[in-house]
PDB file of N, CA and C in Angstrom:
ATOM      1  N   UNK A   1    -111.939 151.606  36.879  1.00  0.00           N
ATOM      2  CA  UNK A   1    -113.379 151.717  36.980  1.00  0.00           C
ATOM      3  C   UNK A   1    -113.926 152.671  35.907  1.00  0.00           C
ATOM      4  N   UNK A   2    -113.111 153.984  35.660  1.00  0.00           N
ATOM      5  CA  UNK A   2    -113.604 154.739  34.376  1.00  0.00           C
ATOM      6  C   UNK A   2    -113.491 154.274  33.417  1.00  0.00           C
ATOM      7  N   UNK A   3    -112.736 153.328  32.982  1.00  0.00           N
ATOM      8  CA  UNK A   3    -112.831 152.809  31.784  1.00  0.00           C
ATOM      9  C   UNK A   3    -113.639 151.864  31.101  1.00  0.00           C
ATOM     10  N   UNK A   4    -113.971 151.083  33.061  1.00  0.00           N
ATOM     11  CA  UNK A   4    -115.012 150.233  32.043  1.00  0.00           C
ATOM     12  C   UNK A   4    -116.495 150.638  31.932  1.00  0.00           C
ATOM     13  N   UNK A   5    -116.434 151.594  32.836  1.00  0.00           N
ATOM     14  CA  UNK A   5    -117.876 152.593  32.458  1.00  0.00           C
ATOM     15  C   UNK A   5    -118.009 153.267  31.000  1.00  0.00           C
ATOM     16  N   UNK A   6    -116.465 153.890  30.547  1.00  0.00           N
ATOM     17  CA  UNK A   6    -116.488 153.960  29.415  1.00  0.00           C
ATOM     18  C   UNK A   6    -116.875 153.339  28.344  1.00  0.00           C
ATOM     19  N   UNK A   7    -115.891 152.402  28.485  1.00  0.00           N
ATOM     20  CA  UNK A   7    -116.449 151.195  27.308  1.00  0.00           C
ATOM     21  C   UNK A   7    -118.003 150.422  27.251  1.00  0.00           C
ATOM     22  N   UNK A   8    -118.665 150.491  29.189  1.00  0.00           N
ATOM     23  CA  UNK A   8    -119.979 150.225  28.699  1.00  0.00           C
ATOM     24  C   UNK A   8    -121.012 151.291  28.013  1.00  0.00           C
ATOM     25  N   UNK A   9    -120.681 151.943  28.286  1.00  0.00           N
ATOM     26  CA  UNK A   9    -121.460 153.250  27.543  1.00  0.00           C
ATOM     27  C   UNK A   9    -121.311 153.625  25.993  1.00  0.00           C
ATOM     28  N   UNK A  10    -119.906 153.011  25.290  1.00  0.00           N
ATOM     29  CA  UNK A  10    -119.859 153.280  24.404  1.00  0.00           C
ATOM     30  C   UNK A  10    -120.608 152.204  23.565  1.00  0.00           C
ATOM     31  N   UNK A  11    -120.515 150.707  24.134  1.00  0.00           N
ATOM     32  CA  UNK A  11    -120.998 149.143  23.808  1.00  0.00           C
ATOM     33  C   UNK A  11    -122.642 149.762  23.429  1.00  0.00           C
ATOM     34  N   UNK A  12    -123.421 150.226  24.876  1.00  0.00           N
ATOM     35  CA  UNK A  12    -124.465 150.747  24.255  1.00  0.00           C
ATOM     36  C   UNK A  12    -125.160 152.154  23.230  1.00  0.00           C
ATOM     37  N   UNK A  13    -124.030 152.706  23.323  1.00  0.00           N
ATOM     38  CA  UNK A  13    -124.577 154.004  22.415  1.00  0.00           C
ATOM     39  C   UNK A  13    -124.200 153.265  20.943  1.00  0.00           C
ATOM     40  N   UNK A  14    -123.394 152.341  20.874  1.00  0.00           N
ATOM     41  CA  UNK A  14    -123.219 151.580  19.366  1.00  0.00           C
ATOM     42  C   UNK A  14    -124.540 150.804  18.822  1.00  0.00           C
ATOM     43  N   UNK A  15    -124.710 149.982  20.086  1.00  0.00           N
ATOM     44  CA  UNK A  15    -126.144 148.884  20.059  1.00  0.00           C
ATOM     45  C   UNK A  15    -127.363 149.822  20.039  1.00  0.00           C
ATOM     46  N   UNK A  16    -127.982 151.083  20.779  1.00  0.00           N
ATOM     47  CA  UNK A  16    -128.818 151.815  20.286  1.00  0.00           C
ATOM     48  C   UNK A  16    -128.699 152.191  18.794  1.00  0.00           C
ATOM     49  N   UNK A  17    -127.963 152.599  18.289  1.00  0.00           N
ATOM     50  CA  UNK A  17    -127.635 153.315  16.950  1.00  0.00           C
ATOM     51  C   UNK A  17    -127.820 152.221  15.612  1.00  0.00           C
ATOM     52  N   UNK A  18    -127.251 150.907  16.066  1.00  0.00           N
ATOM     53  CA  UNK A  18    -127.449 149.491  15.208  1.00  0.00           C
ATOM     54  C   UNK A  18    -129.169 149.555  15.325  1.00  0.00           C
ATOM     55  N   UNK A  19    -129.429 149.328  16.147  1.00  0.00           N
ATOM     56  CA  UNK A  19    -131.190 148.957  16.411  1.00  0.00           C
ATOM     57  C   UNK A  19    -132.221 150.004  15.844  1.00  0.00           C
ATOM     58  N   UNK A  20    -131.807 151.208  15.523  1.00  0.00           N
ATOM     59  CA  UNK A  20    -132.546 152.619  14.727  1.00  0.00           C
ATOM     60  C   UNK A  20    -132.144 152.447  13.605  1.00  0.00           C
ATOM     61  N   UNK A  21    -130.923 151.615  13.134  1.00  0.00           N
ATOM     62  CA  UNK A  21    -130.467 151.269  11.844  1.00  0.00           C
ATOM     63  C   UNK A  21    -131.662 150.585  11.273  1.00  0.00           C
ATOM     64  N   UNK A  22    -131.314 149.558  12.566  1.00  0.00           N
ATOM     65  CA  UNK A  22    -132.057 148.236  11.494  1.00  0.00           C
ATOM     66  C   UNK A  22    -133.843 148.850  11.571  1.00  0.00           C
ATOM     67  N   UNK A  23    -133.828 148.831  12.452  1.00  0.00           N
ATOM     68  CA  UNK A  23    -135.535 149.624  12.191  1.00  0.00           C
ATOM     69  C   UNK A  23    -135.819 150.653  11.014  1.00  0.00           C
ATOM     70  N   UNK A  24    -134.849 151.429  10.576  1.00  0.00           N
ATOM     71  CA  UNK A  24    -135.109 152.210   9.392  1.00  0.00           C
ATOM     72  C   UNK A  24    -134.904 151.727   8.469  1.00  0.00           C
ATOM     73  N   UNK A  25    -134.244 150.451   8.641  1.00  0.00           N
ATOM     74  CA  UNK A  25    -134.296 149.542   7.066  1.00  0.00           C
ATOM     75  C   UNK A  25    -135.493 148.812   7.324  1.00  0.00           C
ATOM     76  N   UNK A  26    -135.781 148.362   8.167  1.00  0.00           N
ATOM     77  CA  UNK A  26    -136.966 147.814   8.303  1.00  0.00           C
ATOM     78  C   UNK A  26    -138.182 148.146   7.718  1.00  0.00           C
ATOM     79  N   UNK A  27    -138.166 149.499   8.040  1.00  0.00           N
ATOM     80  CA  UNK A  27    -139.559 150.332   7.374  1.00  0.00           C
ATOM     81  C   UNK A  27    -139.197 150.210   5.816  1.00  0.00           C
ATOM     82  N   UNK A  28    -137.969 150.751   5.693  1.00  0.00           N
ATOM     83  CA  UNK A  28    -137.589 150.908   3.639  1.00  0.00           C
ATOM     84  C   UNK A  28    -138.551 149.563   2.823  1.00  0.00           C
ATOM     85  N   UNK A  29    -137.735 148.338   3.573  1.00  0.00           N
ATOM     86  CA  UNK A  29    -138.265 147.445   3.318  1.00  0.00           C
ATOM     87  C   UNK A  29    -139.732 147.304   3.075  1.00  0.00           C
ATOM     88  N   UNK A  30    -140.505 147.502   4.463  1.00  0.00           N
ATOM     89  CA  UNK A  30    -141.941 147.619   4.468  1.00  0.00           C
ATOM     90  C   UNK A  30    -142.465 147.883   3.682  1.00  0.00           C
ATOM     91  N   UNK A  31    -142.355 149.277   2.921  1.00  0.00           N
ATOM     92  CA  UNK A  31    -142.560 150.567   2.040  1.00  0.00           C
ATOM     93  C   UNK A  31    -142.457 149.883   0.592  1.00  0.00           C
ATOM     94  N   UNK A  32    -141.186 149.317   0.349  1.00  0.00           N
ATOM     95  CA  UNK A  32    -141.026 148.472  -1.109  1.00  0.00           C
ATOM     96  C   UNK A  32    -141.448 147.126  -0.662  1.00  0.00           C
ATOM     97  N   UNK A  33    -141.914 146.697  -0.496  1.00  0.00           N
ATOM     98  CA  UNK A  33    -142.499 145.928  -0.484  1.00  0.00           C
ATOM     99  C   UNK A  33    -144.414 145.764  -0.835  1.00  0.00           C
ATOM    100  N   UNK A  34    -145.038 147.484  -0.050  1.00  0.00           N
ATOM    101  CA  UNK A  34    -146.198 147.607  -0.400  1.00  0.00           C
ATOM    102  C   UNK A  34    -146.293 148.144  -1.742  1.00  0.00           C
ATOM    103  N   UNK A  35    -145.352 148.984  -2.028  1.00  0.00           N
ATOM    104  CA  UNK A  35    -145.409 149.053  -3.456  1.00  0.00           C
ATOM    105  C   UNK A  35    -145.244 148.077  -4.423  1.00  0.00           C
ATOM    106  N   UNK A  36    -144.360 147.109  -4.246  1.00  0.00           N
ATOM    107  CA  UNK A  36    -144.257 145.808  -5.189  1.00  0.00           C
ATOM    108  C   UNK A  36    -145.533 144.930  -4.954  1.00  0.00           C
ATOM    109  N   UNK A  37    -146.647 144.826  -4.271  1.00  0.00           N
ATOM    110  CA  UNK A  37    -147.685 144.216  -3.673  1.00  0.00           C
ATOM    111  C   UNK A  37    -148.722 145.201  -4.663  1.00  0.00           C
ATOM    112  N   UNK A  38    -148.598 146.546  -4.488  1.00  0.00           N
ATOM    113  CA  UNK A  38    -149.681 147.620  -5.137  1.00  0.00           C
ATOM    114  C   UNK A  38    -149.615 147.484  -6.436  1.00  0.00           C
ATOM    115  N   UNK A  39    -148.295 147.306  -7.119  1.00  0.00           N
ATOM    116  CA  UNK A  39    -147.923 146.693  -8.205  1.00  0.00           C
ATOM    117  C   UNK A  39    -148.370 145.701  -9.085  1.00  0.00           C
ATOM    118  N   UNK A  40    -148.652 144.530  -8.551  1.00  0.00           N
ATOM    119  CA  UNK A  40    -149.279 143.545  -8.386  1.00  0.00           C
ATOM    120  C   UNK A  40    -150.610 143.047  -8.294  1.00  0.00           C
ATOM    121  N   UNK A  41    -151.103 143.993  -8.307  1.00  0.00           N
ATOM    122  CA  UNK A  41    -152.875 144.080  -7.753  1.00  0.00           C
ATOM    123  C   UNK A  41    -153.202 144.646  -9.127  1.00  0.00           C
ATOM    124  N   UNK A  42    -152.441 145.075  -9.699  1.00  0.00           N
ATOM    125  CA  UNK A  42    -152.859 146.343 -10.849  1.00  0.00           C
ATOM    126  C   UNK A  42    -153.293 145.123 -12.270  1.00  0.00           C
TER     127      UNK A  42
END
């Protein structure tokens, strides 16, 4: 039983940490992207 509490806890502290990943690439993205757009306007 401890173990598989273990392993679910670890399943999600991995999947939180992936999902703040991808959201902070997300924004990078965002960011170059308004600049390549601001770029563009010029």
């Amino acid at each position: 039983m401890k173990t598989i509490v273990y392993l679910l806890t670890l399943a999600l502290a991995l999947a939180l940490s992936g999902c703040n990943t991808m959201r902070g690439l997300g924004q990078d993205l965002q960011k170059a992207g308004e600049k390549i757009e601001g770029a563009a306007k010029k």
